[in-house]
C-alpha atoms as a PDB file:
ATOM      1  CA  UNK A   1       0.000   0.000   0.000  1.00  0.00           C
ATOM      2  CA  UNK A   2       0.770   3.551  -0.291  1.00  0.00           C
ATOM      3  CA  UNK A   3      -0.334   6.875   1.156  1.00  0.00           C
ATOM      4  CA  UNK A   4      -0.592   7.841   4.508  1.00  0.00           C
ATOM      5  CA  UNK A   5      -3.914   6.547   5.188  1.00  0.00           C
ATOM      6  CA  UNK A   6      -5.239   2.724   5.969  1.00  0.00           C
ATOM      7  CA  UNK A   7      -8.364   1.348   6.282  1.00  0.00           C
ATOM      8  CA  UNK A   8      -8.857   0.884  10.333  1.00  0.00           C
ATOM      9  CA  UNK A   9     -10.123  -2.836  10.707  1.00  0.00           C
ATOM     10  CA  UNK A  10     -13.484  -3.410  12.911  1.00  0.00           C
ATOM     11  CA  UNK A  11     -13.689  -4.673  15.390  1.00  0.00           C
ATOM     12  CA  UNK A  12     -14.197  -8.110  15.183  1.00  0.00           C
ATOM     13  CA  UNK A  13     -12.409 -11.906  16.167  1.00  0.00           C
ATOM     14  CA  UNK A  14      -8.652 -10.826  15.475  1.00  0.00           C
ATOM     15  CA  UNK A  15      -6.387  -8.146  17.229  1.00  0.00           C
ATOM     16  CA  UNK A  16      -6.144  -4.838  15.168  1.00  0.00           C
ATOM     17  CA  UNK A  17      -2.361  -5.586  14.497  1.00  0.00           C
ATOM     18  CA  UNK A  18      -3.110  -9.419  13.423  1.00  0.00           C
ATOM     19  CA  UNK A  19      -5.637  -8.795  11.113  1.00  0.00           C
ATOM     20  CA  UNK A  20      -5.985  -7.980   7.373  1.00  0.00           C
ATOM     21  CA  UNK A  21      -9.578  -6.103   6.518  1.00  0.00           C
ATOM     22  CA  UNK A  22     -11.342  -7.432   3.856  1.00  0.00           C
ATOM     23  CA  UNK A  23     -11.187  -4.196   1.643  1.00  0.00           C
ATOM     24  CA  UNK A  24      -7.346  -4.275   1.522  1.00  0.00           C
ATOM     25  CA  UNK A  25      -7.951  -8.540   0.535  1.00  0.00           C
ATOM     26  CA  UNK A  26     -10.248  -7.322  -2.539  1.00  0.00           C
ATOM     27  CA  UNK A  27      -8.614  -3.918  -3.571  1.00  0.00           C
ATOM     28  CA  UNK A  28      -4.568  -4.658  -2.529  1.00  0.00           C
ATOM     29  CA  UNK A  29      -4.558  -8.245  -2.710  1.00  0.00           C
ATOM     30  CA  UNK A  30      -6.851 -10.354  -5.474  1.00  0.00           C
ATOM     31  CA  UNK A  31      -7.407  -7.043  -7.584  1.00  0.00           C
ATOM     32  CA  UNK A  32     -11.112  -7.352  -7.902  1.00  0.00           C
ATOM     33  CA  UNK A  33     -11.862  -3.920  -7.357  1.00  0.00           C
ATOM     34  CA  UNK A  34      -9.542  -0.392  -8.097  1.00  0.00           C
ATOM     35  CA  UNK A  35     -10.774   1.651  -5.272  1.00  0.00           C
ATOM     36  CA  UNK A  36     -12.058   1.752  -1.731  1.00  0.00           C
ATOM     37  CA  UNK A  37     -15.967   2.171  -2.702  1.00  0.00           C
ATOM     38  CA  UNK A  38     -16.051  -0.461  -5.548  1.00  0.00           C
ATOM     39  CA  UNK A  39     -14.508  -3.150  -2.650  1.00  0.00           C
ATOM     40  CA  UNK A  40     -17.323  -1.826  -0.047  1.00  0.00           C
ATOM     41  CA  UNK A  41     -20.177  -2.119  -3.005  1.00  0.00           C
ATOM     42  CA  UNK A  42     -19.192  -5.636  -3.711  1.00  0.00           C
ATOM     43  CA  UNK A  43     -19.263  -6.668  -0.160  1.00  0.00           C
ATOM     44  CA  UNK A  44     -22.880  -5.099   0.016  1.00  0.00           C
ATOM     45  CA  UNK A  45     -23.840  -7.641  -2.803  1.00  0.00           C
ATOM     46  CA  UNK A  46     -23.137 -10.512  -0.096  1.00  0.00           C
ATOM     47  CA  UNK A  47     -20.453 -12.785  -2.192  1.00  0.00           C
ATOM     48  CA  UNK A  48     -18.029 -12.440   0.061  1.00  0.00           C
ATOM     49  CA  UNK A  49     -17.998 -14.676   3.015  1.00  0.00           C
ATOM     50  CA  UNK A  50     -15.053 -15.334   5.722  1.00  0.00           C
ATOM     51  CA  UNK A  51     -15.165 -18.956   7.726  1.00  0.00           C
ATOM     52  CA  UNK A  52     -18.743 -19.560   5.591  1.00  0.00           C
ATOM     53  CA  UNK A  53     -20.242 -16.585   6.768  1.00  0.00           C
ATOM     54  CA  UNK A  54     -21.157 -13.516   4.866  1.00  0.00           C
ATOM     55  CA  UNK A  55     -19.751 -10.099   5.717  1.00  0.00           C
ATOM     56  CA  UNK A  56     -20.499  -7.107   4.033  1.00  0.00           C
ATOM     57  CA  UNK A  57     -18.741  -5.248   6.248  1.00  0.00           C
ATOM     58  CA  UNK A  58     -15.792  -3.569   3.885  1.00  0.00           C
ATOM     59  CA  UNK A  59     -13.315  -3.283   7.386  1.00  0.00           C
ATOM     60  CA  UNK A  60     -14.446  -6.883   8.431  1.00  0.00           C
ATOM     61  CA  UNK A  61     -11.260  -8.177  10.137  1.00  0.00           C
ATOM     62  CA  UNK A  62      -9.998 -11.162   8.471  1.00  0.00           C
ATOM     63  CA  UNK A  63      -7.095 -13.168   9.983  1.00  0.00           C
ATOM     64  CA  UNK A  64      -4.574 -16.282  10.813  1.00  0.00           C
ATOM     65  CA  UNK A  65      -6.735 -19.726   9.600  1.00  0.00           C
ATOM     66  CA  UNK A  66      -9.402 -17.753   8.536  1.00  0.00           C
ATOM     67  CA  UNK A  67     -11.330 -19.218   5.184  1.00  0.00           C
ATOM     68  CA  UNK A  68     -11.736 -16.303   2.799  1.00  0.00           C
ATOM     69  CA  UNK A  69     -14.637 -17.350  -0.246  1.00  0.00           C
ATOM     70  CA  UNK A  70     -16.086 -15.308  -3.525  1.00  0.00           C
ATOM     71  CA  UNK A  71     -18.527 -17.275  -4.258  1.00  0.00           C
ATOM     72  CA  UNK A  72     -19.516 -15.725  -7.365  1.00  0.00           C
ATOM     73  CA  UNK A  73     -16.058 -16.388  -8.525  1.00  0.00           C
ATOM     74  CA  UNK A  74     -15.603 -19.897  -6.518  1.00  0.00           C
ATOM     75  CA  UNK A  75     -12.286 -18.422  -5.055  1.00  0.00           C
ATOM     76  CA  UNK A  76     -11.246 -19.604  -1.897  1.00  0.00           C
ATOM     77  CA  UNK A  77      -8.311 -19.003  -0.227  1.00  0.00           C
ATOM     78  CA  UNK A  78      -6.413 -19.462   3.744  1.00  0.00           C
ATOM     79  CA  UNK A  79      -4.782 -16.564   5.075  1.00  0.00           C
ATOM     80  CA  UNK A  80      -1.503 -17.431   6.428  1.00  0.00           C
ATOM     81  CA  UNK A  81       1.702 -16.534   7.127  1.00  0.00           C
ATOM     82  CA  UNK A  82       5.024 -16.261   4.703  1.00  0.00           C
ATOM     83  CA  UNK A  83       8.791 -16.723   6.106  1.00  0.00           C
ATOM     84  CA  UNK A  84       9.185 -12.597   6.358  1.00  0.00           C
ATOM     85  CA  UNK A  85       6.021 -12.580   9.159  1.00  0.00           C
ATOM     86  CA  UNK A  86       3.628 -11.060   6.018  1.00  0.00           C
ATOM     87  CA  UNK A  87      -0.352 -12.261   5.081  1.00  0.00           C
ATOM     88  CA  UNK A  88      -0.586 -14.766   2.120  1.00  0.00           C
ATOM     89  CA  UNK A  89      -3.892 -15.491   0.038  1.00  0.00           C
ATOM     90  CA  UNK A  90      -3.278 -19.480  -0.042  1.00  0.00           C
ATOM     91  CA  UNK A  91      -5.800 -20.422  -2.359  1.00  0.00           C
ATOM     92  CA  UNK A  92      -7.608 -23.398  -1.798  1.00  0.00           C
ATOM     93  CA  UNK A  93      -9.129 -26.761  -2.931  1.00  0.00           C
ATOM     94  CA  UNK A  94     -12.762 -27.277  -2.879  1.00  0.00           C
ATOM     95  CA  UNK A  95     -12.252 -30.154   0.281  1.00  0.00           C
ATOM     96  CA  UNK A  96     -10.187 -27.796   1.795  1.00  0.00           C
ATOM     97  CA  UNK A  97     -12.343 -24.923   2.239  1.00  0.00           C
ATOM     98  CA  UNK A  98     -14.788 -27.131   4.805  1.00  0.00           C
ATOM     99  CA  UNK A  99     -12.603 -26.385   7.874  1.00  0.00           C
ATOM    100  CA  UNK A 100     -10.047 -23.941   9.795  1.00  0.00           C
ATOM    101  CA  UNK A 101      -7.475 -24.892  12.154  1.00  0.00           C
ATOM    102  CA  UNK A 102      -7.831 -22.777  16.098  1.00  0.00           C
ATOM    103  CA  UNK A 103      -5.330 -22.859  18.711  1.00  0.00           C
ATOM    104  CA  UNK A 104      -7.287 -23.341  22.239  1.00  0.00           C
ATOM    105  CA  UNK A 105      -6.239 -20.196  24.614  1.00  0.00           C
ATOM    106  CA  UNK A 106      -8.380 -20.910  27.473  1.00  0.00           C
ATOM    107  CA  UNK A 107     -10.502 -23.734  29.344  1.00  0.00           C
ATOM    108  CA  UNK A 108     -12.923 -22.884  31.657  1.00  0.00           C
ATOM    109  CA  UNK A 109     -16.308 -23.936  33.755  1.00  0.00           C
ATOM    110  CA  UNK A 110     -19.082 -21.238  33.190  1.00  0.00           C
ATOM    111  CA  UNK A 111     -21.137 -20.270  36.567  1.00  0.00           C
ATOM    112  CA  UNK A 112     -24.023 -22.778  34.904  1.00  0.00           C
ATOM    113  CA  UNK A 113     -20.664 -25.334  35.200  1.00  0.00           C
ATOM    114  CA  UNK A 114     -20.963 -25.999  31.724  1.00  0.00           C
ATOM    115  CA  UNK A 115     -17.515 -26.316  30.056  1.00  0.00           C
ATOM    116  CA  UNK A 116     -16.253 -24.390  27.874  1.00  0.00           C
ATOM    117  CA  UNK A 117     -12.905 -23.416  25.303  1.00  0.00           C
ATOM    118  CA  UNK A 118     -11.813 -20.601  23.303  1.00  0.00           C
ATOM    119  CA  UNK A 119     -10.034 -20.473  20.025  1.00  0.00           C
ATOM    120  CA  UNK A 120      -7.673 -17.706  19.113  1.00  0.00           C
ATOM    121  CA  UNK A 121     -10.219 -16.688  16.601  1.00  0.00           C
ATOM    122  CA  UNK A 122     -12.821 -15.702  19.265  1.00  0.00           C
ATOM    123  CA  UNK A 123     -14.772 -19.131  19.208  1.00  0.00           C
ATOM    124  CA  UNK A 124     -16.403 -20.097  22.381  1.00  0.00           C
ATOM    125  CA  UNK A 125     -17.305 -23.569  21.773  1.00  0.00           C
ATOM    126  CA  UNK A 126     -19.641 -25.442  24.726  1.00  0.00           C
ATOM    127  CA  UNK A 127     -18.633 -29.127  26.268  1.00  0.00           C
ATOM    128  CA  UNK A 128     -15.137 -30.027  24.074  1.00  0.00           C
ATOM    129  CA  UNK A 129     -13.451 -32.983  24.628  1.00  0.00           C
ATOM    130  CA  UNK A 130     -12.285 -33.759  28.015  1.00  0.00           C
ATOM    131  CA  UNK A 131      -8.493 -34.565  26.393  1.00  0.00           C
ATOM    132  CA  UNK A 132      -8.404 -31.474  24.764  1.00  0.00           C
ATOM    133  CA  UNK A 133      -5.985 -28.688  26.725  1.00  0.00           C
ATOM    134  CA  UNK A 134      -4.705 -25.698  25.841  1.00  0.00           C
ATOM    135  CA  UNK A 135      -2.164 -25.007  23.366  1.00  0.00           C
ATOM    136  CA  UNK A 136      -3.291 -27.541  21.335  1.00  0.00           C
ATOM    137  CA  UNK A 137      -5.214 -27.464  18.177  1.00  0.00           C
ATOM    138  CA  UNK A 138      -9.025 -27.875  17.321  1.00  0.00           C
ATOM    139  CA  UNK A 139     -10.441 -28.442  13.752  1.00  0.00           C
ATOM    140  CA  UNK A 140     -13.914 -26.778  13.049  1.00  0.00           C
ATOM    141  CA  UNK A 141     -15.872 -27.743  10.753  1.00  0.00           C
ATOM    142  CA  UNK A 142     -17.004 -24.717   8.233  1.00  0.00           C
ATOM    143  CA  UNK A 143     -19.832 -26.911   6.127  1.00  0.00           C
ATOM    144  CA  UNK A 144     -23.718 -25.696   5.847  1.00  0.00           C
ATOM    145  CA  UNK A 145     -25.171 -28.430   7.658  1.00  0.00           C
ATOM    146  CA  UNK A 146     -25.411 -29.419  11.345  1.00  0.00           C
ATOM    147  CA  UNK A 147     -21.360 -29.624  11.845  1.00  0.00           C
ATOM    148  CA  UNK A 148     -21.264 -26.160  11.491  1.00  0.00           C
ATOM    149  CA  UNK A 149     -19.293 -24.351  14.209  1.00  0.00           C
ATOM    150  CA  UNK A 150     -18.251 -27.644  15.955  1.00  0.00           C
ATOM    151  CA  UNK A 151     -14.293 -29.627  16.510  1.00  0.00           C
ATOM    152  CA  UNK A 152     -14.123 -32.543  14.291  1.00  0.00           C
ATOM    153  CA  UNK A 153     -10.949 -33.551  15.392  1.00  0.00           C
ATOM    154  CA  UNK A 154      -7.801 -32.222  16.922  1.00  0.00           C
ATOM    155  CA  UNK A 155      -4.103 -32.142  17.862  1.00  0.00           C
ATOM    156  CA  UNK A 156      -2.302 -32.175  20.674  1.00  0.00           C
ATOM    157  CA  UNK A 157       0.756 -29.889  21.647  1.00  0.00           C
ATOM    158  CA  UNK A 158       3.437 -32.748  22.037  1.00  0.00           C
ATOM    159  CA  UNK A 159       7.087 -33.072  21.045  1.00  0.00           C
ATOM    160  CA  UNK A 160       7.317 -34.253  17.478  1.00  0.00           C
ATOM    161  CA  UNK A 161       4.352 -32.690  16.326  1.00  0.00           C
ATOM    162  CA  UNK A 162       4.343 -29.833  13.006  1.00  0.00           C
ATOM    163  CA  UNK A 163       3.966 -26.690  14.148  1.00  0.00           C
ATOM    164  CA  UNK A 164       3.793 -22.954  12.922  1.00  0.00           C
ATOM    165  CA  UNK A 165       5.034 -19.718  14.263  1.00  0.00           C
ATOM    166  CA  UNK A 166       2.630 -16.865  14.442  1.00  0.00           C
ATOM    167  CA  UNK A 167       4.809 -14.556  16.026  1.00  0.00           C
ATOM    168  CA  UNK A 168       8.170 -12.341  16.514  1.00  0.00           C
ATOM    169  CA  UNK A 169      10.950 -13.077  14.605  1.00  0.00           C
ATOM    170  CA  UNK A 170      10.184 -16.438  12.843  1.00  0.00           C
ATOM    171  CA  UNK A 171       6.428 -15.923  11.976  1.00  0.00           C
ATOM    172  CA  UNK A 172       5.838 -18.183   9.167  1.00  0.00           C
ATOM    173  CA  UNK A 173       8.519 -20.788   9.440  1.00  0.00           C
ATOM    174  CA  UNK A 174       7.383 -24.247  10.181  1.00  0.00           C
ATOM    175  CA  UNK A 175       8.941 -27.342  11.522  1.00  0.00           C
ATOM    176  CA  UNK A 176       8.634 -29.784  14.666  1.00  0.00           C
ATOM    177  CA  UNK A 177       8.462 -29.342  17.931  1.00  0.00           C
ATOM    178  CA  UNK A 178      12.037 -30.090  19.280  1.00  0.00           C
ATOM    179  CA  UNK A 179      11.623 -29.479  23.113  1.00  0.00           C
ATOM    180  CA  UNK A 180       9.794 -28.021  25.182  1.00  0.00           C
ATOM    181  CA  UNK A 181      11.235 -25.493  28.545  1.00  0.00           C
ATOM    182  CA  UNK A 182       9.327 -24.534  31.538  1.00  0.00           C
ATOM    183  CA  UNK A 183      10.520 -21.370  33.221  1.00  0.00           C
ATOM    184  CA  UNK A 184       7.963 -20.858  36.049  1.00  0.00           C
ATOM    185  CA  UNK A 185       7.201 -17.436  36.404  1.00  0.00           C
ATOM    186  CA  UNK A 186       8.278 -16.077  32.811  1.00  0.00           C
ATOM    187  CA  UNK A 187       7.746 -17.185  29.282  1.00  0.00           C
ATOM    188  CA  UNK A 188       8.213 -21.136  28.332  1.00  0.00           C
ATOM    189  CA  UNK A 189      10.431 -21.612  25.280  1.00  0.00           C
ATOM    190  CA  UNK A 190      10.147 -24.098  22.621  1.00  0.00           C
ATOM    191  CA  UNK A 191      13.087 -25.311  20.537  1.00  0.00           C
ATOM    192  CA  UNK A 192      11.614 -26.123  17.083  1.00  0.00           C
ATOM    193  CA  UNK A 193      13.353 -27.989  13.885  1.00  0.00           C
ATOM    194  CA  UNK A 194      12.805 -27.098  10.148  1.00  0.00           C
ATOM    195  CA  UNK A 195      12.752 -29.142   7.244  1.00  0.00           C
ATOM    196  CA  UNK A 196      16.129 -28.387   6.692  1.00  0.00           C
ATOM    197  CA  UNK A 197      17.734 -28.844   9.706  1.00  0.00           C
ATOM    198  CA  UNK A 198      18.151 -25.690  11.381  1.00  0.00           C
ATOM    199  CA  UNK A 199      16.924 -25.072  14.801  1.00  0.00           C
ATOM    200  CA  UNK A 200      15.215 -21.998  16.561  1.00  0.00           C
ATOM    201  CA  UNK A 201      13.448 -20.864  19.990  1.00  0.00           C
ATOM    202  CA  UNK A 202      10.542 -19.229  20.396  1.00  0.00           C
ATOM    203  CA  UNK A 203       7.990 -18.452  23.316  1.00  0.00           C
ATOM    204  CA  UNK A 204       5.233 -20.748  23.495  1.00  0.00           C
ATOM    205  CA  UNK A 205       2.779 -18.660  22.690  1.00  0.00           C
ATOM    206  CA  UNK A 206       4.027 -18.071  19.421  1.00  0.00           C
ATOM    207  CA  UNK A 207       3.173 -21.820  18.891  1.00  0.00           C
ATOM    208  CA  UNK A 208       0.922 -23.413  16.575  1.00  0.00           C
ATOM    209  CA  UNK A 209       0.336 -26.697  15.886  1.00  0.00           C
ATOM    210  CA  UNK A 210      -0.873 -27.886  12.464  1.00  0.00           C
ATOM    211  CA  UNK A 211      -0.626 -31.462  12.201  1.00  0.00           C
ATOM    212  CA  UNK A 212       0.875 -34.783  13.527  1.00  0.00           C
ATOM    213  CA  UNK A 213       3.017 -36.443  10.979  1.00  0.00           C
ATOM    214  CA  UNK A 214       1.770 -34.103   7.935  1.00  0.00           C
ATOM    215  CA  UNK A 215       0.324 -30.272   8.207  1.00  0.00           C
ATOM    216  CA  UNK A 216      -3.996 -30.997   8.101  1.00  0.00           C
ATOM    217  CA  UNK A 217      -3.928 -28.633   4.958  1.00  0.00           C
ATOM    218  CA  UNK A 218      -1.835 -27.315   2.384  1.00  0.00           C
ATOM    219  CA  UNK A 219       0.883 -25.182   2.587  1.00  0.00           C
ATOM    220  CA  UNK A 220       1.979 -21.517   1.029  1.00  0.00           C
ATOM    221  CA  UNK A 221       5.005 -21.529  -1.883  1.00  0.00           C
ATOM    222  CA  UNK A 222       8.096 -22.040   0.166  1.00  0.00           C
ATOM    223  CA  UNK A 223       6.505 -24.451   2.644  1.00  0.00           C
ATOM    224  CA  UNK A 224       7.648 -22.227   5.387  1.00  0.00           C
ATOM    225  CA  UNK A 225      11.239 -22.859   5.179  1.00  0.00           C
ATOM    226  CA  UNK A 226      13.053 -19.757   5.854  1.00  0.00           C
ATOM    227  CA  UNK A 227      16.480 -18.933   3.320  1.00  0.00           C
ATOM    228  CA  UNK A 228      18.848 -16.927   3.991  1.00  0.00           C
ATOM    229  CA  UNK A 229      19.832 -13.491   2.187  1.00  0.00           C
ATOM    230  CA  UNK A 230      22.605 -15.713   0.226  1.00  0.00           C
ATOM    231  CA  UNK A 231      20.243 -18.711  -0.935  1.00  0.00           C
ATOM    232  CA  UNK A 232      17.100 -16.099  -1.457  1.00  0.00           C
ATOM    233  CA  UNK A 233      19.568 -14.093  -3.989  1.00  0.00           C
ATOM    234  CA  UNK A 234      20.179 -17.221  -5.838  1.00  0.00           C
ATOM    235  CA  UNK A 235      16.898 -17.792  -6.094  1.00  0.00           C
ATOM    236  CA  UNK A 236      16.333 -14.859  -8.129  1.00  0.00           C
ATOM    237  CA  UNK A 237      18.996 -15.598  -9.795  1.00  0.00           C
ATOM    238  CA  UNK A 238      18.028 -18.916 -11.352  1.00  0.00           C
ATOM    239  CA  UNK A 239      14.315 -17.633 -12.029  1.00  0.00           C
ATOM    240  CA  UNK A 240      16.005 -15.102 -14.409  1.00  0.00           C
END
């Protein structure tokens, strides 16, 4: 983007910093539209829908996991993460756009002691699986039928499992958890291991988990392998 101004994202399920609104996904992004007021006039025709939900809202915040459709164009696409920390349109397969991946922040017992998780996304969802804890990973289900809204499956924050970084310095580089250090009274720190080999720390916050053996959908060009200035410049290279 250029210019002074941006387009302030509303409030909605994702942090005003960790968010992309939907106007700068149809105007900056895909190209469907050339300014500001043709992007909010074809979110008031309702083909745009985030996690199978429509929002005409042009500032709608759109975020990490979150399913972005046209359906008048049958686009779909993930928003995710690249190597340099930066939002990528992944687009999607048609089996691919029936669920999003949410990282469990909290578990809790309402006052009615009915229990309870939420996602990262802003999901409460009522009586989850007892073995499901926090930090790990629950897949909702984004079809139109009874499903809708509710964990299909999910996976569990353990040593060997694929993981993500979704932020500080290595947001968008994947690999497997390594290990795993508890520092009581400050931030835990987990070692993880790219495809390549190389080795990094992060808090465990910054952790998410996207699969046991193999990531539960597809990944971005570069399969979140981080190069260095050296390999990225003969990259660029070859392509020429």
């Amino acid at each position: 983007m250029d210019g002074a101004f941006a387009p302030r994202p509303s409030a909605g399920p994702h942090k005003l910093r960790e968010c992309l609104p939907l106007v700068l996904i149809l105007r900056n992004r895909l190209k469907y539209a050339i300014s500001g007021q043709e992007a909010k006039m074809i979110c008031m025709t309702k083909v745009v829908k985030v996690d199978n939900k429509v929002r005409t809202d042009p500032t709608f915040p759109a975020g990490f996991q979150d399913v972005v459709e046209i359906e008048r164009s049958e686009d779909a696409f993930r928003l995710l993460y690249d190597t340099k920390g930066r939002f990528v349109l992944h687009r999607l397969p048609a089996e691919e756009k029936d669920f999003k991946l949410c990282r469990v922040n909290a578990i809790y017992t309402t006052g009615k002691k009915i229990p309870v998780l939420t996602t990262h996304d802003g999901r409460t969802v009522r009586y989850p699986d007892p073995l499901i804890h926090v930090n790990d990973t629950v897949k909702i289900s984004l079809k139109n039928d009874d499903s809708f809204g509710k964990i299909v499956g999910f996976v569990k924050f353990e040593i060997g499992h694929l993981c993500t970084i979704t932020k500080g310095r290595n947001t968008g580089r994947n690999g497997t958890v390594a290990q795993i250090e508890r520092h009581p009274g400050s931030f835990d720190i987990v070692t993880v291991k790219d495809a390549t080999g190389n080795s990094f720390a992060t808090r465990l916050a910054n952790i998410f988990i996207i699969g046991k053996d193999k990531p539960e959908y597809s990944l971005p060009k570069g399969k979140g392998i981080k190069l260095t200035i050296i390999q990225e410049r003969e990259k660029r290279i070859k392509a020429k």
